[in-house]
Protein backbone atom coordinates (compact mmCIF):
# COMPACT_ATOMS: atom_id res chain seq x y z
CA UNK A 1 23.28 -66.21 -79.33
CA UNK A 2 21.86 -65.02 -82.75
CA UNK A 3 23.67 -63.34 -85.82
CA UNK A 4 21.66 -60.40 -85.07
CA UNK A 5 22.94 -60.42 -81.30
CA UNK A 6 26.79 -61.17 -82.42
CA UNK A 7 26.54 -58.61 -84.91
CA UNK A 8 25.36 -56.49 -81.91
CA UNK A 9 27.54 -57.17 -79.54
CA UNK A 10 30.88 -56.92 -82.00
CA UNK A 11 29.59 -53.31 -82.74
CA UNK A 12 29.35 -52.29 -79.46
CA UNK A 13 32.98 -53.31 -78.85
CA UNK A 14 34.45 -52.00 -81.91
CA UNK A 15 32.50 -48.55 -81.31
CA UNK A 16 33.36 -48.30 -78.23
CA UNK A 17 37.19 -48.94 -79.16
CA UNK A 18 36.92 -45.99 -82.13
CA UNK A 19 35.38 -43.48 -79.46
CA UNK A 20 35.64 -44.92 -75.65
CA UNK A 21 33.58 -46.22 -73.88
CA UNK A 22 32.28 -43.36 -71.86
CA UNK A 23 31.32 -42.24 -75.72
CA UNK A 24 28.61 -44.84 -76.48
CA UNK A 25 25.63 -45.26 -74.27
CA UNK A 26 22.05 -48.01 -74.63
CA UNK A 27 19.75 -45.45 -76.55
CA UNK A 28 16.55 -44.29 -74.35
CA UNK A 29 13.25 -43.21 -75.86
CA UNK A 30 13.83 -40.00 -76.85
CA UNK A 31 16.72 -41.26 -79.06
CA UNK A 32 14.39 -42.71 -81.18
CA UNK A 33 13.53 -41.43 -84.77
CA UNK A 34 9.66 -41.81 -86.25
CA UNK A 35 9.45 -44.49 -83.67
CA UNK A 36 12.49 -46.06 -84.78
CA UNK A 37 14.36 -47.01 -81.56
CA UNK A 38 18.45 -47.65 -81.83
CA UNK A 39 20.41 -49.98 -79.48
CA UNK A 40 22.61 -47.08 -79.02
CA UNK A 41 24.17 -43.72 -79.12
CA UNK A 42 28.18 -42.94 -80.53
CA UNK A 43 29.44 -39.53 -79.87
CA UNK A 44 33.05 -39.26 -81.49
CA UNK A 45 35.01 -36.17 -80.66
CA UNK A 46 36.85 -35.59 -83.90
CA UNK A 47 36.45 -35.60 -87.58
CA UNK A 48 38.78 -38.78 -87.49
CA UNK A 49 36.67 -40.72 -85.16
CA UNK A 50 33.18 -40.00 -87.38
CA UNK A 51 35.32 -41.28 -90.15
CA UNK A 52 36.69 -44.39 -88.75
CA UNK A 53 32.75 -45.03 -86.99
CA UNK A 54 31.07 -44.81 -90.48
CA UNK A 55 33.86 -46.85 -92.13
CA UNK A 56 32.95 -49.67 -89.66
CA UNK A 57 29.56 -49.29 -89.91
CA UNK A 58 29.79 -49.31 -93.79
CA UNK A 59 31.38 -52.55 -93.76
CA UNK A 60 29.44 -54.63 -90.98
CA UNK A 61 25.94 -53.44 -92.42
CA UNK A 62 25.74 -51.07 -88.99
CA UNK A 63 22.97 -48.45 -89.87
CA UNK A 64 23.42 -45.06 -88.39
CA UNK A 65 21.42 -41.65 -87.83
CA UNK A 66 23.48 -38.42 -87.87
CA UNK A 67 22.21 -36.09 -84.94
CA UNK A 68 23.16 -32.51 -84.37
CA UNK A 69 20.78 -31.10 -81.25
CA UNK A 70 18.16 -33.48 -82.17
CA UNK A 71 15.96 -30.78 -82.79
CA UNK A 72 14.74 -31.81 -86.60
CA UNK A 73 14.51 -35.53 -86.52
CA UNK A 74 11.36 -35.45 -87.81
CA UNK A 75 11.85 -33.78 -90.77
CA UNK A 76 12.63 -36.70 -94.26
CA UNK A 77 11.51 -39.59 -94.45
CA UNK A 78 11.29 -42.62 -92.04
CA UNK A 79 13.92 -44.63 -91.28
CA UNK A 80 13.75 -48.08 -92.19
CA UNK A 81 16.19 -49.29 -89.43
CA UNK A 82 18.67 -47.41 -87.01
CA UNK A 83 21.36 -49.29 -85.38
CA UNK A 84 23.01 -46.24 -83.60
CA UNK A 85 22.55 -42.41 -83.82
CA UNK A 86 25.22 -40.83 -84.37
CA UNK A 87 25.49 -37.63 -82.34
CA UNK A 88 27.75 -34.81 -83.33
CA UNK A 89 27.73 -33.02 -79.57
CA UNK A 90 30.92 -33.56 -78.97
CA UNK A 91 31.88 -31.63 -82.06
CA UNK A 92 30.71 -28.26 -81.06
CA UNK A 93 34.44 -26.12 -81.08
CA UNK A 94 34.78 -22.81 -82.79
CA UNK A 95 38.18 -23.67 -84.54
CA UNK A 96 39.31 -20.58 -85.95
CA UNK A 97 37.66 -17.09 -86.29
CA UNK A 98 39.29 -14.52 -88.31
CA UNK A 99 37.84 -11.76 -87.66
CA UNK A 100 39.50 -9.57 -89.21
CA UNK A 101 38.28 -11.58 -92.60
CA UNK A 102 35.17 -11.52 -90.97
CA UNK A 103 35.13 -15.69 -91.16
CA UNK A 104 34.11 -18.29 -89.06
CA UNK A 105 35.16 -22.44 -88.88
CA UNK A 106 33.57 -24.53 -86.23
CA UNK A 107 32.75 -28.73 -86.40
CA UNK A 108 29.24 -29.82 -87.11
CA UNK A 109 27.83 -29.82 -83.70
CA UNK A 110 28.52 -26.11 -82.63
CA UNK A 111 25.15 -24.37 -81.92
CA UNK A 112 24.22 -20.79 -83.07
CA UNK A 113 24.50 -19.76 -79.48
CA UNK A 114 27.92 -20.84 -79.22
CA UNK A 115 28.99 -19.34 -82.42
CA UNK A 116 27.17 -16.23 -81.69
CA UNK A 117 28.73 -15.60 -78.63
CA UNK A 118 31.85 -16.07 -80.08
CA UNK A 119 31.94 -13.68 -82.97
CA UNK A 120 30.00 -11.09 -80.94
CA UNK A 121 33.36 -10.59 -78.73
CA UNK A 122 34.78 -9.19 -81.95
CA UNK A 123 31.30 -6.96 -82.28
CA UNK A 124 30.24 -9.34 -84.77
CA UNK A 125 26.97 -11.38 -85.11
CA UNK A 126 26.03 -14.08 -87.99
CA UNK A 127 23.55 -13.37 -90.22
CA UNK A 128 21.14 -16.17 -88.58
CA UNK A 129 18.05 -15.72 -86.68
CA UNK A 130 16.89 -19.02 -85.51
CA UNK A 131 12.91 -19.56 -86.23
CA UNK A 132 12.38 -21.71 -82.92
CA UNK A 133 12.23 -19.43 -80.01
CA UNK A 134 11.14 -22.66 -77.91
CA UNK A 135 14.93 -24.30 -79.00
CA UNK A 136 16.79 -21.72 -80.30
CA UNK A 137 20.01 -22.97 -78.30
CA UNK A 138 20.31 -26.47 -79.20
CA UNK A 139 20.34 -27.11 -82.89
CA UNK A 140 23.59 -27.14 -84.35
CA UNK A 141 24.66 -24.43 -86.99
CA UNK A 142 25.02 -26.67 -89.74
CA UNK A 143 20.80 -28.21 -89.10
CA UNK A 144 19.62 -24.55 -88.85
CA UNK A 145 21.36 -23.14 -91.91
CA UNK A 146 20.67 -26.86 -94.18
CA UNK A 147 17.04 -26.81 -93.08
CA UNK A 148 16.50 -22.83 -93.98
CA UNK A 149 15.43 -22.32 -90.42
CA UNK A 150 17.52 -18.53 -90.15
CA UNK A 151 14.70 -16.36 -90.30
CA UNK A 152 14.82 -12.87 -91.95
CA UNK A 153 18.13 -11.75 -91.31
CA UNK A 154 19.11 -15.11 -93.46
CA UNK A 155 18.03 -12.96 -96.39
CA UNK A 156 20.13 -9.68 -96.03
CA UNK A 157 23.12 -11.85 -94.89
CA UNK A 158 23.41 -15.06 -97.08
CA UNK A 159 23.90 -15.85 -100.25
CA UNK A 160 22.78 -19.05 -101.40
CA UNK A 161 25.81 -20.55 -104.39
CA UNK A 162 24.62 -24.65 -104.64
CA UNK A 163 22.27 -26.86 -103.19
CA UNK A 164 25.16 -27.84 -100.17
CA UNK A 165 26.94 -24.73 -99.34
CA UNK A 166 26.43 -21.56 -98.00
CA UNK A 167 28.71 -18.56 -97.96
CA UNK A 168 28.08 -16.41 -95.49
CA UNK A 169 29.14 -12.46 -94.63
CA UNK A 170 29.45 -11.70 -90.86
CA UNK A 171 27.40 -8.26 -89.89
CA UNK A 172 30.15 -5.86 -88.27
């Protein structure tokens, strides 16, 4: 067996000990990035679990792609290699909305829909608008708002304060 193999093959089970095994499945094509393919996909279900997954990777030289719905991979720049993606679709909760503050938490893989549907009980909407009418379900909040894909309504409801964050103002 090679390194490269052993390497492999150690990652698999220490992944798959972090997250379960029903959590890390062989990549297919259309997990590939620019061509890249992976050997696999990791889907934690909690903030702990992406922590402890990039603290192995970090120190056995494991390279990994972050994924929301997949739905912007080819935006940046190439990647060189890609060990595993890293897919945040497990992380899709609403975990609090006060709605009464008129504020919203939910983990990085919650889509638009989701959160739309869930502030609108409360006659509420977010000030997004996705741009992709052919997707507009799958992308995760957090890869529509980073990549300025909100449309108009982004502009009457957000107000941009740094590079990384966003405050935003639910429309009542």
């Amino acid at each position: 067996m090679s390194q490269g193999e052993e390497q492999s093959n150690e990652a698999w089970i220490e992944l798959s000990a972090i997250v379960g095994p029903e959590h890390l499945r062989p990549a297919r094509p259309e997990d590939a990035v620019d061509a890249v393919q992976p050997a696999g996909v990791i889907a934690p279900g909690t903030a702990q679990e992406v922590a402890q997954v990039l603290r192995y990777c970090a120190s056995a030289g494991v390279s990994i792609i972050p994924r929301g719905g997949g739905t912007q991979l080819g935006l940046g720049n190439r990647p060189r290699k890609a060990d595993f993606v890293l897919s945040l679709e497990r992380l899709n909760r609403v975990i609090e909305h006060a709605w009464g503050d008129m504020t919203v938490t939910v983990e990085a893989g919650c889509t638009i829909d989701k959160l739309q549907s869930v502030v609108r009980e409360h006659g509420q909407r977010l000030g997004a608008d996705p741009m992709q009418p052919e997707r507009p379900r799958s992308a995760a909040c957090w890869q529509q708002l980073r990549v300025e894909l909100c449309g108009s309504a982004t502009v009457r409801f957000a107000i941009w304060s740094s590079v990384w964050k966003w405050h935003w103002r639910m429309a009542a």
